[in-house]
Protein backbone atom coordinates (compact mmCIF):
# COMPACT_ATOMS: atom_id res chain seq x y z
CA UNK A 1 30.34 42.29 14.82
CA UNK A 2 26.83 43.59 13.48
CA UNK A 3 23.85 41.93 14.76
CA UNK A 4 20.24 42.69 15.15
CA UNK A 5 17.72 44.05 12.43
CA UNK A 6 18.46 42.49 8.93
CA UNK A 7 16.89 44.72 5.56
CA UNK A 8 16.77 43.32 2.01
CA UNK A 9 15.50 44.13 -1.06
CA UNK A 10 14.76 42.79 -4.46
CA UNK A 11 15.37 45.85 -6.77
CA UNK A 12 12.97 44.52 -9.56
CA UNK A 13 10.02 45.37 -7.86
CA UNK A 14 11.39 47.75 -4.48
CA UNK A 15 10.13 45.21 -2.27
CA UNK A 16 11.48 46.04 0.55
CA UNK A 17 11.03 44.16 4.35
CA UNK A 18 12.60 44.93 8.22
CA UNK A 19 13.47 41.65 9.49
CA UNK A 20 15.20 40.42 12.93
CA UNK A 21 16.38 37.23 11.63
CA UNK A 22 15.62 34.79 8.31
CA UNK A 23 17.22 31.97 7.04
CA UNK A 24 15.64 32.56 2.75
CA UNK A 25 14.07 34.43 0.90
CA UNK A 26 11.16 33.39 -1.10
CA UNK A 27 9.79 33.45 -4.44
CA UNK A 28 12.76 34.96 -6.07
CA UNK A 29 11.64 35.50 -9.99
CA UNK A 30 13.02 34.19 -13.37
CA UNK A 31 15.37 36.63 -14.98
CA UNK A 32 18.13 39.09 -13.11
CA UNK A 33 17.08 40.28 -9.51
CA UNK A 34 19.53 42.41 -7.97
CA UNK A 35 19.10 41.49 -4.40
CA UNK A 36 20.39 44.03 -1.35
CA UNK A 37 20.91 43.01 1.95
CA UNK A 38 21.88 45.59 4.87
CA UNK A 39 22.89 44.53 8.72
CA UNK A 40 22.67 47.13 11.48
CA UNK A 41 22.50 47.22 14.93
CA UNK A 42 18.89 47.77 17.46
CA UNK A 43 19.69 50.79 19.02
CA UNK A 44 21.44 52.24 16.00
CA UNK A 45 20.37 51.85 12.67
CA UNK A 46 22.60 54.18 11.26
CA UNK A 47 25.83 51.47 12.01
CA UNK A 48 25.30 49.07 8.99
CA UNK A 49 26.58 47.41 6.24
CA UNK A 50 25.06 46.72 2.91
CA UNK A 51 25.66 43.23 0.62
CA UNK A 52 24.66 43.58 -3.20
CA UNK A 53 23.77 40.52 -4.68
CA UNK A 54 22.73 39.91 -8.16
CA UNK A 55 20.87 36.98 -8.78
CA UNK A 56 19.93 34.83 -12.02
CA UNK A 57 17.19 32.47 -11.95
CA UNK A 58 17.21 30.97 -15.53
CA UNK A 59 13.65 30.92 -17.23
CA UNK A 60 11.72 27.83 -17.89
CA UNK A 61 11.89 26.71 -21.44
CA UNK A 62 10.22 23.30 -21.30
CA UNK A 63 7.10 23.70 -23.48
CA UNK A 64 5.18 19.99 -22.83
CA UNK A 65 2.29 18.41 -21.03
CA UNK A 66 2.92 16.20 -18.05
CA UNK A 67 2.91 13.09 -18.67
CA UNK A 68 0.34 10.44 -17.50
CA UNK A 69 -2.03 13.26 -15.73
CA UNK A 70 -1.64 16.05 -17.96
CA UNK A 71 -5.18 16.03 -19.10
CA UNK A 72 -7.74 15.85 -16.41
CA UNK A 73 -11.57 15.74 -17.23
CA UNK A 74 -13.86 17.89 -15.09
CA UNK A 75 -17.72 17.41 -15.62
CA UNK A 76 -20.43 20.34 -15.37
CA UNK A 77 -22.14 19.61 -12.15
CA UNK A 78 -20.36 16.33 -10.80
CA UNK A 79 -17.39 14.53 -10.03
CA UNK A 80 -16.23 11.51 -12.48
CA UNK A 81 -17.90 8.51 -12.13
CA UNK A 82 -15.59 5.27 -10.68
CA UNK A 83 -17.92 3.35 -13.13
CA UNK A 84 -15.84 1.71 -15.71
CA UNK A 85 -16.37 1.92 -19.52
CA UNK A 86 -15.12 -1.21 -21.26
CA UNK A 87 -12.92 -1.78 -18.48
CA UNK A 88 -11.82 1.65 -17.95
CA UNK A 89 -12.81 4.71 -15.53
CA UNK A 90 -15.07 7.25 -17.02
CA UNK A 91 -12.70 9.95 -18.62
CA UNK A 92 -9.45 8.20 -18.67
CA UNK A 93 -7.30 9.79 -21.49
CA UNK A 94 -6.45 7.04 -24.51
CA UNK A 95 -3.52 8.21 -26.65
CA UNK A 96 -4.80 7.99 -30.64
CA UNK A 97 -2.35 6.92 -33.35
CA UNK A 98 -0.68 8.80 -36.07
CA UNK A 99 -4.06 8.12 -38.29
CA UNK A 100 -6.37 9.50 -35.16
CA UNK A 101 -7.32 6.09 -34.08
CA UNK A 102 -8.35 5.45 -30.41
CA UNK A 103 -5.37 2.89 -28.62
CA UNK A 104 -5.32 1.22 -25.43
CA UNK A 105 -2.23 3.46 -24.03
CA UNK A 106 -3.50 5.50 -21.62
CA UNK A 107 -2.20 9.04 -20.29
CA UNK A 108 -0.85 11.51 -21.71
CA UNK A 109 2.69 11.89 -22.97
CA UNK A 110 4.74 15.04 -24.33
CA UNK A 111 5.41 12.71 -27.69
CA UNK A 112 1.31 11.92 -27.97
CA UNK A 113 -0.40 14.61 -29.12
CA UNK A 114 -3.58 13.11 -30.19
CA UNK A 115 -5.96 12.02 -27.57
CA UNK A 116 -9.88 10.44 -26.71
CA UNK A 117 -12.25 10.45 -23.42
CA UNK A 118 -14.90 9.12 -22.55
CA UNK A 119 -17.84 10.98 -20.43
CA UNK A 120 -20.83 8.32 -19.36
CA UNK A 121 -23.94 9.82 -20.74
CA UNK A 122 -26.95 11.38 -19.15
CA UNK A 123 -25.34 14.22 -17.87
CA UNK A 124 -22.98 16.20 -17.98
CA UNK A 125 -23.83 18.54 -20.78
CA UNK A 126 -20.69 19.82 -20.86
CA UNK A 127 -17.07 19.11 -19.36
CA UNK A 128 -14.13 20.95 -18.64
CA UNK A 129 -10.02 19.70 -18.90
CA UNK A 130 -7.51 20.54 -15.64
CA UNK A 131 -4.34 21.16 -17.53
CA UNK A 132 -0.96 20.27 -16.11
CA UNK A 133 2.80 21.10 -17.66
CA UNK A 134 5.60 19.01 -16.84
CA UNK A 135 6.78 21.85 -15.08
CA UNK A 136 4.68 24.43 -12.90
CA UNK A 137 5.90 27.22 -15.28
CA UNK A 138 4.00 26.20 -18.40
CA UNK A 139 1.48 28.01 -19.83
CA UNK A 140 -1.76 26.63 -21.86
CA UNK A 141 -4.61 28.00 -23.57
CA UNK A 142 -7.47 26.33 -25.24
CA UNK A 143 -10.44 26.44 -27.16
CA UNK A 144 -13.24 24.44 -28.81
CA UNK A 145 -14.49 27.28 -30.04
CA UNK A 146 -14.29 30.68 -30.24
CA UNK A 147 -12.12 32.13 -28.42
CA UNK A 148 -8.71 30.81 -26.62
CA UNK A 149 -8.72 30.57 -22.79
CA UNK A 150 -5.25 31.13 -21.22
CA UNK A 151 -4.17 29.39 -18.05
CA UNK A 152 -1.20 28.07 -16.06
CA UNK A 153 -0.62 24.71 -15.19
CA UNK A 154 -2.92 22.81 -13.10
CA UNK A 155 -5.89 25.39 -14.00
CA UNK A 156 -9.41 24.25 -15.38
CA UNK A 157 -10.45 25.40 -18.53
CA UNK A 158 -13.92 26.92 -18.96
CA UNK A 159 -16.71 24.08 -19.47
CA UNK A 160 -17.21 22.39 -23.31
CA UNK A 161 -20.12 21.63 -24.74
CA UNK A 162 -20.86 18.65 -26.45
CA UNK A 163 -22.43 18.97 -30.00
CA UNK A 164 -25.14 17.10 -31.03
CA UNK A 165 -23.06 13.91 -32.42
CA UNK A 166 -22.26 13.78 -28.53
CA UNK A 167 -18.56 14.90 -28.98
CA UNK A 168 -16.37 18.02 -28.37
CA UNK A 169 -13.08 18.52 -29.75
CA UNK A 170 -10.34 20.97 -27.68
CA UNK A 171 -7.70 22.50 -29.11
CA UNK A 172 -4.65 23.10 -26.36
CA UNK A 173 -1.20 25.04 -26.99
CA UNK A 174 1.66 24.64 -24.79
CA UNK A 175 4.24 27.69 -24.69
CA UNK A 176 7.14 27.57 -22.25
CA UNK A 177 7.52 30.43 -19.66
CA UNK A 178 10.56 32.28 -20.90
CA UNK A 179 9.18 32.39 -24.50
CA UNK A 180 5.66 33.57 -23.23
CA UNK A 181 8.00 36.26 -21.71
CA UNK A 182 8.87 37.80 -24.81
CA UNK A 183 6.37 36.14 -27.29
CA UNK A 184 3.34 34.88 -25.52
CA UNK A 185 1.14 32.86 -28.09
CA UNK A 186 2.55 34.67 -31.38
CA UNK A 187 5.42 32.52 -32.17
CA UNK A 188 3.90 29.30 -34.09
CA UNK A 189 7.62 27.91 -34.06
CA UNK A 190 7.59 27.84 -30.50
CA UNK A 191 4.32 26.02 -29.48
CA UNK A 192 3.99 22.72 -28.63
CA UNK A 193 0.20 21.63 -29.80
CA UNK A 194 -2.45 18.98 -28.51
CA UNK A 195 -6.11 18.34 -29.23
CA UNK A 196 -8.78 15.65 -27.52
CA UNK A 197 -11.62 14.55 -28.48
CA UNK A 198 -14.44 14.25 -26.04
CA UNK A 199 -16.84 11.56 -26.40
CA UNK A 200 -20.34 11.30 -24.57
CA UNK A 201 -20.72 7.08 -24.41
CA UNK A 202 -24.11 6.46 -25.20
CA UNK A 203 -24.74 4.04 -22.41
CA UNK A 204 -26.10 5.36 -18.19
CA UNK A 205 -24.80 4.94 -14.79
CA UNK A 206 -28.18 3.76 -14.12
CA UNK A 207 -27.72 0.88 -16.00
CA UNK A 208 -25.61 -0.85 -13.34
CA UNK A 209 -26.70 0.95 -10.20
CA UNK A 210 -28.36 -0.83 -6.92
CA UNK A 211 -31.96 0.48 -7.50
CA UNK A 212 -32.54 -0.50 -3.69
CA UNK A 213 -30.14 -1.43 -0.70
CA UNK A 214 -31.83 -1.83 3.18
CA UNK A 215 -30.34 -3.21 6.08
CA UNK A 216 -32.68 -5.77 8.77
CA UNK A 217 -31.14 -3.42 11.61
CA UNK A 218 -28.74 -0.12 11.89
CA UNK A 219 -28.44 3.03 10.58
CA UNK A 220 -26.93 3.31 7.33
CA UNK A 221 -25.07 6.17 6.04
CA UNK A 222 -25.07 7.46 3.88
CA UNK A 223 -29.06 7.30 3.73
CA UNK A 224 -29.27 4.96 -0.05
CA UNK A 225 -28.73 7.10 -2.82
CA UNK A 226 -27.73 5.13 -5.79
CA UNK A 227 -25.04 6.98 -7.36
CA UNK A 228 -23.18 6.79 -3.77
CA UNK A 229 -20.91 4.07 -3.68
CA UNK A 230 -19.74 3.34 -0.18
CA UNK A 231 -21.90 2.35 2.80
CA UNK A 232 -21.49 2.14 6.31
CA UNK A 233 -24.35 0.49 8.74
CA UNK A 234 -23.52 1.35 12.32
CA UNK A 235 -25.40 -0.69 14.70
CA UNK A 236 -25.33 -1.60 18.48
CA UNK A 237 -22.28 -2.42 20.79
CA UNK A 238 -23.45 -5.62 21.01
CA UNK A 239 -25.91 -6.16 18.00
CA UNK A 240 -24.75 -8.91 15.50
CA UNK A 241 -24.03 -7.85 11.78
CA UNK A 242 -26.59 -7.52 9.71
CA UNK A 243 -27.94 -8.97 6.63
CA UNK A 244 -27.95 -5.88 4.07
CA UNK A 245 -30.66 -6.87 0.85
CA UNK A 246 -30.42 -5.09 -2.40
CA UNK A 247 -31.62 -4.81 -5.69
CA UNK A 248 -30.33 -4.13 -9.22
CA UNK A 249 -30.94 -3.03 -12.72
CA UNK A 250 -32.44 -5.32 -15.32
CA UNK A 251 -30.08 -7.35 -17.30
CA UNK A 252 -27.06 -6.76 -14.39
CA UNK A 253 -24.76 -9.80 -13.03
CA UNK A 254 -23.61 -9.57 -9.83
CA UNK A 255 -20.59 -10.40 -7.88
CA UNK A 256 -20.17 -10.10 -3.62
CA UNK A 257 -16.30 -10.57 -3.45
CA UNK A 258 -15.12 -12.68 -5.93
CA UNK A 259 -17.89 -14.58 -5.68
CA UNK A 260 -20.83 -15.26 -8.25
CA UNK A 261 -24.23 -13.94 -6.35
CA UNK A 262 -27.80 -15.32 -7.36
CA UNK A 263 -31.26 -13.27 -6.59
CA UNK A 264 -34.04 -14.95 -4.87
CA UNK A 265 -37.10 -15.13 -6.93
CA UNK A 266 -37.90 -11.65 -6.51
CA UNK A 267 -34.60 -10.08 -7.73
CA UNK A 268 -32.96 -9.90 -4.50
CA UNK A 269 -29.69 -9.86 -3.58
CA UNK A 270 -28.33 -10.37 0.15
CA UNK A 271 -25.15 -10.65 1.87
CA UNK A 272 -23.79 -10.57 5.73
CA UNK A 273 -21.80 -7.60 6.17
CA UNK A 274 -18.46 -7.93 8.47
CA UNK A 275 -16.75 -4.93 10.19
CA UNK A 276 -14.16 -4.74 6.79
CA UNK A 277 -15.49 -3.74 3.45
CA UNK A 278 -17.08 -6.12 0.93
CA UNK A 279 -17.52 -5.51 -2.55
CA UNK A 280 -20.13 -5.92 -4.36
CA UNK A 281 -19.23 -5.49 -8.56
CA UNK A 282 -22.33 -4.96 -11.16
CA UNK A 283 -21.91 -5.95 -14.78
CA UNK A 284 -23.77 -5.40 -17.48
CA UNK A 285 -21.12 -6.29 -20.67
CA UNK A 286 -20.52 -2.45 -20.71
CA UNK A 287 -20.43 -0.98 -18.24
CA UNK A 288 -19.06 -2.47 -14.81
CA UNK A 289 -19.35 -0.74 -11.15
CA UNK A 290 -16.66 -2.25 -9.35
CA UNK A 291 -16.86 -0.09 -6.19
CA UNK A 292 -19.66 -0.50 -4.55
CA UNK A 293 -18.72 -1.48 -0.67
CA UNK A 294 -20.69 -2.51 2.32
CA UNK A 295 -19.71 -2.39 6.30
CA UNK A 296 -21.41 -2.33 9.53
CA UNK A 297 -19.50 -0.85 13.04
CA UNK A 298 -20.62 -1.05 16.14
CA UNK A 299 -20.95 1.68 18.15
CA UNK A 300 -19.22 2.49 21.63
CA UNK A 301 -20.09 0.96 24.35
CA UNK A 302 -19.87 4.52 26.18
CA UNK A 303 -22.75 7.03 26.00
CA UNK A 304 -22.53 8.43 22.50
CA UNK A 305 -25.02 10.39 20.41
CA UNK A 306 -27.83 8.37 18.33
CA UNK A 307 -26.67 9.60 15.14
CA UNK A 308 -24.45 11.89 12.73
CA UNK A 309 -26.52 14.09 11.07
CA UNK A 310 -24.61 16.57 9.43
CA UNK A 311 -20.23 17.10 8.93
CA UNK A 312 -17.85 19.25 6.75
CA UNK A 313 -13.81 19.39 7.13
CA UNK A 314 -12.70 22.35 5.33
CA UNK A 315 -9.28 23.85 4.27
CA UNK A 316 -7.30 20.48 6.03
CA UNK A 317 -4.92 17.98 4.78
CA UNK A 318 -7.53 15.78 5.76
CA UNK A 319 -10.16 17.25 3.69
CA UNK A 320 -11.74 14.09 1.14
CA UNK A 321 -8.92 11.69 2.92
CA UNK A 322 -8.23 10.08 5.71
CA UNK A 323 -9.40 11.70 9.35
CA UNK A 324 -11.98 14.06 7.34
CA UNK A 325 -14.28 11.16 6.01
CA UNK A 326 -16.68 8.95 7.39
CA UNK A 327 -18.10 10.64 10.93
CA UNK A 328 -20.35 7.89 11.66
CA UNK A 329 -16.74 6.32 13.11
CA UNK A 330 -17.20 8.84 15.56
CA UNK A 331 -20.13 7.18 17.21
CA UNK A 332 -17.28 3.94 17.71
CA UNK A 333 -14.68 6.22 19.30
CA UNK A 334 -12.95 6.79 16.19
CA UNK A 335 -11.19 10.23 16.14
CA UNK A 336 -12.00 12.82 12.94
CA UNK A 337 -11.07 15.67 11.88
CA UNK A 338 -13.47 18.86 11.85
CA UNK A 339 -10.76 20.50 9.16
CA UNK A 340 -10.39 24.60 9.66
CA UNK A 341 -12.26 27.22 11.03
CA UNK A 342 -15.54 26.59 10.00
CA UNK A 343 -15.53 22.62 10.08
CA UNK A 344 -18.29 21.28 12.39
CA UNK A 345 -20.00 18.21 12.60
CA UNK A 346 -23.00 17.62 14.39
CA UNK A 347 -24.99 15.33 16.53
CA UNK A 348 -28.08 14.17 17.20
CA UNK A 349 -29.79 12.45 20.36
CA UNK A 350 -32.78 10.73 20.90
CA UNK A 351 -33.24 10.79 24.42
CA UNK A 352 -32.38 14.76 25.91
CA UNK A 353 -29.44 16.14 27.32
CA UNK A 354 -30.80 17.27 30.52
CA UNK A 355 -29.60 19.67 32.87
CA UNK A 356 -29.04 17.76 36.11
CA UNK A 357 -26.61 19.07 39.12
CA UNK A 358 -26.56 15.26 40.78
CA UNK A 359 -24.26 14.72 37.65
CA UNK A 360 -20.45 14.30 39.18
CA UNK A 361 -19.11 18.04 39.48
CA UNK A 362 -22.43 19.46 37.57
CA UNK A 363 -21.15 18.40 34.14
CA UNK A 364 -24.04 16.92 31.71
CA UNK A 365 -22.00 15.59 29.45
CA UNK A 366 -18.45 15.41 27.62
CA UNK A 367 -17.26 17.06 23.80
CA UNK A 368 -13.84 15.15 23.51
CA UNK A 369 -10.80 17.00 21.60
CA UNK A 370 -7.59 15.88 20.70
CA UNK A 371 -5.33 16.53 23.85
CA UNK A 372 -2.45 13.70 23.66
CA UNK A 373 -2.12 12.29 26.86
CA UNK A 374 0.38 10.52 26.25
CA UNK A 375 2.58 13.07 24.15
CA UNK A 376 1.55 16.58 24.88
CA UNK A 377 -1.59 18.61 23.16
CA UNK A 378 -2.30 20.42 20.65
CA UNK A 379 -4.33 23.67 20.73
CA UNK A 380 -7.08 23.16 18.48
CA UNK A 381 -9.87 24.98 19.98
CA UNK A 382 -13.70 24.01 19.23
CA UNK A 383 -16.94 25.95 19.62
CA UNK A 384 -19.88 23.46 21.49
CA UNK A 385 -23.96 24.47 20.30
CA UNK A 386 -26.87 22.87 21.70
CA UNK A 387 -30.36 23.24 20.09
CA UNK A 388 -33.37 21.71 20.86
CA UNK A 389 -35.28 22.07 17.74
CA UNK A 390 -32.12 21.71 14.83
CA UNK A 391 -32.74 25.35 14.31
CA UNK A 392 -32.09 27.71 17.19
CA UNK A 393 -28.77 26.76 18.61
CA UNK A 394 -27.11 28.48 21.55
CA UNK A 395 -23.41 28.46 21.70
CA UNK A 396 -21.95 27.37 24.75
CA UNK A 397 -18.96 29.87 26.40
CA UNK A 398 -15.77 28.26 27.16
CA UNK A 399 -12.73 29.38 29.18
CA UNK A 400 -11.76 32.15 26.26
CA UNK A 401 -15.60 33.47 25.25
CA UNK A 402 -15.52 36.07 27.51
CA UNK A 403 -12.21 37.34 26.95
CA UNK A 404 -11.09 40.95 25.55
CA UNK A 405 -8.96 39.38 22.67
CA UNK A 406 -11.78 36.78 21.16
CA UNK A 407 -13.02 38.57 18.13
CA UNK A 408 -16.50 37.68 18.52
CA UNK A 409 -17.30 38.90 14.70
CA UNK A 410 -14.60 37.11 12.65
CA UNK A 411 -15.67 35.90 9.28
CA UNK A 412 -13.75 33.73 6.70
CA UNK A 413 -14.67 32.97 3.29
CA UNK A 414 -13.07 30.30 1.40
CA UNK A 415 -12.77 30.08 -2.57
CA UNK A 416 -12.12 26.65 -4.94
CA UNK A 417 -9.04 27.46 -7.30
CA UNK A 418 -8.52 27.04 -10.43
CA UNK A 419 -6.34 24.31 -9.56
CA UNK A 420 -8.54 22.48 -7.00
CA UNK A 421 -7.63 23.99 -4.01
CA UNK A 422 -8.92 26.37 -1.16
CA UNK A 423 -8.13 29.78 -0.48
CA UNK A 424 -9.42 31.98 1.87
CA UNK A 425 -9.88 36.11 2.91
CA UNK A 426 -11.37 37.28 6.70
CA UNK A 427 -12.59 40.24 7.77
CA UNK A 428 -9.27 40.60 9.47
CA UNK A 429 -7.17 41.28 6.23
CA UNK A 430 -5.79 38.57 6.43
CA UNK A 431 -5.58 35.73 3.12
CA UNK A 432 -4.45 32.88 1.47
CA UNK A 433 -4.32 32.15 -2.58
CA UNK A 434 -4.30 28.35 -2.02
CA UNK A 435 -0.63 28.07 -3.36
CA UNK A 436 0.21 26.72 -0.05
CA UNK A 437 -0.96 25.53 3.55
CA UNK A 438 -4.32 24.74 1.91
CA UNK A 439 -6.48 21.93 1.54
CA UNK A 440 -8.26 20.42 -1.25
CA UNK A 441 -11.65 22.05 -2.36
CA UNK A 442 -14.39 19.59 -0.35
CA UNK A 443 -16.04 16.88 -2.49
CA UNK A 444 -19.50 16.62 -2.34
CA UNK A 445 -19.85 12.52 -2.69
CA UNK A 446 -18.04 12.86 0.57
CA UNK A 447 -20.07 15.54 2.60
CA UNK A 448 -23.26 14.56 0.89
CA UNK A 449 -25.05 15.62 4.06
CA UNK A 450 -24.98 18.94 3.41
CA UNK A 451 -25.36 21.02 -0.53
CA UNK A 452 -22.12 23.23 1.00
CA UNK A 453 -19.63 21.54 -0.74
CA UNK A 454 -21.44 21.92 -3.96
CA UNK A 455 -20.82 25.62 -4.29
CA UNK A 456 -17.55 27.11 -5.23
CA UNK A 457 -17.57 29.75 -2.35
CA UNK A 458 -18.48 29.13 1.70
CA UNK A 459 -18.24 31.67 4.01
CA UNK A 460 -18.35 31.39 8.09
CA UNK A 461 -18.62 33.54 10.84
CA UNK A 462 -18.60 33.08 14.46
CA UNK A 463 -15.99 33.99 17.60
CA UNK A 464 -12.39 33.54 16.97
CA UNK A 465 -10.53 32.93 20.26
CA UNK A 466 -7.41 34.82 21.30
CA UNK A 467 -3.39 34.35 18.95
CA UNK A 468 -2.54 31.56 21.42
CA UNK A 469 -5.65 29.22 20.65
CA UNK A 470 -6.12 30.00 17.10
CA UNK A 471 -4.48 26.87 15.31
CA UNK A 472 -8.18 26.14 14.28
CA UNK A 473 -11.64 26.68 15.67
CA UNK A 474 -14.20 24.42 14.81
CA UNK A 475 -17.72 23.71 15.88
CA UNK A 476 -19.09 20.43 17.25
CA UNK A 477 -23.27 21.23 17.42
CA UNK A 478 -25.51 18.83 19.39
CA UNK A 479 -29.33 18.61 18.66
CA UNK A 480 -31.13 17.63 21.76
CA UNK A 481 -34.87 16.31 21.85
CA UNK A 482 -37.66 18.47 23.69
């Protein structure tokens, strides 16, 4: 019986890899791969047999858009708005007719292949289309003009300019993979073809924005900004909830729930926030903002920080969603997630930290992680900073800082995709594309306490602890008052 050290390789490209055990083999192409597999034994490599295996992955030939979400619009600068447009969210795709009129069917379809979208004016200037096959094999290029742009499914197209009627039309082809093989773009018989027509609305955001929003007590977050939608007011452990007050634009009616609201005599609206959302929808006939929500928590009634004053989650499932949003929970006991190495969040306290050895066992105070009493831990290591001033921080050394195998110099750089995604290279030479195990690129309507997640590149470096702590190593910083 031969056991031991497994060898295969793909003969297309003389990949070969020296394996103890596997169960498959990845990433096999399209086309014939001759595939050889040898078994030997430890101690004597030269004992072995070899299995030939020829393999035949049949190519791709679908050549159409996804339906529903094969057209996504991406504008220069900023995220779309949830403000609706005659009932509909900014840049939803309407399917035109057969004579190029706009319809109320909406997403795309590989039998459509006439479109419209809508882009709220102001800005952008320009917008870009995220292009998705109904297969992950398609490929797409595009133009407005000039020059085409090629790309594979889910990839963004370069940004469009509008002209000066306010509207940009892109041409898209759609070639399948196996005829992009042998053909690429040159065979007219085998493209599928779509075009949209971008349309800048002549109407603002502004129009039905809050133009002011204060709460009698509590610290809101985010701090007002009116084209952020979503506002939590934390406030004491034993505080009641407070009445929130807030203005709008001129001409606006108003709604709290599914109720009809009425201003006081100076324009002002009011309502008594609850610990669950309430909704507050501005018309104006146009344009409707339908997602405008209001909250108060109360803090813990443990010794917590004042206030959350900065937070990213990078590179995590939870990055935009769920555990990665919203920090101010934190401050009620509410668990988050700092995302990858290089997440962090930090805190801020009013009255100092102080460094007193009556404290039980010397210890000043406590930076929580996720061990699971109740079913196990998991190893996801965290770096603690104090600073006094917000500016000079000092790390402080845990149980692994001083250690021979914590690389005290590691640096990772993360990259958006094409696609949306995050990929990554560190200084180890080590790397991800962002085809899998990645997270989505961060928003910046969600870390809008920070200008990070505006850029398309972040980089971090600080000491990475040793193989058997590195699941992820964030950094929880605490600014302490002279």
């Amino acid at each position: 019986m031969l056991c031991g050290i497994h060898r295969y390789k793909r003969s297309c490209t003389e990949k070969r890899d020296k394996v103890r055990s596997f169960n498959s083999i990845s990433n096999i192409p399209f086309g014939l791969t001759k595939l050889i597999l040898e078994l030997c034994y430890i101690d004597d490599e030269s004992i072995k047999t070899q299995y030939v295996f020829n393999i035949t992955r049949p190519y791709d030939y679908t050549a159409e858009i996804a339906s529903t979400s094969g057209i996504t619009l991406v504008p220069a600068g900023r995220e779309l708005y949830a403000t609706k447009y005659n009932g509909f969210a900014e840049g939803t795709v309407f399917r035109n007719d057969e004579n190029g009129n706009v319809t109320d069917t909406t997403g795309t379809n590989a039998e459509c292949h006439s479109y419209t979208a809508y882009v709220l004016g102001g800005t952008p200037d320009s917008v870009a289309l995220t292009l998705k096959g109904k297969t992950a094999n398609v490929h797409f290029r595009a133009k407005a003009d000039g020059e085409y742009t090629e790309l594979k499914s889910g990839e963004t197209t370069p940004a469009y300019s509008f002209g000066k009627d306010g509207t940009v039309t892109v041409s898209i082809d759609v070639v399948s993979d196996g005829d992009y093989l042998t053909d690429k773009f040159d065979d007219a018989d085998k493209i599928t073809s779509y075009k949209i027509k971008l349309v800048k609305a002549d109407v603002s955001i502004k129009n039905v924005h809050f133009t002011e929003l204060k709460s009698e007590h509590g610290d809101m977050y985010p701090a007002f900004d009116p084209s952020l939608l979503s506002y939590n007011i934390v406030i004491a452990n034993d505080a009641e909830f407070p009445t929130v007050y807030f203005k709008v634009a001129d001409g606006c009616t108003v709604k709290i729930g599914n109720d009809a609201a009425t201003a006081d005599e100076n324009g002002v609206y009011s309502l008594v926030t609850k610990s669950a959302n309430t909704t507050v929808t501005v018309t104006d006939g146009t344009l409707s903002e339908s997602r405008y929500t209001v909250k108060a928590t109360k803090r813990s009634k443990y010794d917590v920080p004042d206030k959350v004053v900065d937070y990213l989650c990078i590179n995590s499932q939870y990055t935009n969603v769920s555990y990665g949003v919203g920090p101010e929970q934190t401050l009620a006991g509410t668990i988050k997630s700092l995302g990858n190495f290089g997440g962090y969040i930090t805190y801020y306290y009013e009255n100092p930290v102080t460094d007193d050895p009556s404290n039980p066992y010397g210890l000043d105070f406590y930076a929580y992680g996720n061990s699971f009493v109740s079913g196990g831990s998991a190893a996801e290591s965290g770096q603690v900073y104090v600073s006094e001033d917000g500016k000079t921080w000092y790390a402080l050394a845990g149980s692994e800082h001083f250690e021979d195998t914590t690389i005290t110099d590691y640096e990772v750089t993360y990259k958006k995709t094409a696609d949306g995604k995050t990929s990554w290279t560190d200084n180890q030479g080590n790397s991800n594309d962002g085809s899998k195990q990645t997270g989505r690129w961060v928003s910046p309507s969600v870390y809008y306490m920070n200008d990070l997640a505006k850029s398309d590149i972040l980089s971090h470096s600080e000491a990475l602890l040793s193989p058997a702590f590195r699941a992820v190593y964030r950094a929880i910083a605490l600014q302490l008052p002279l």
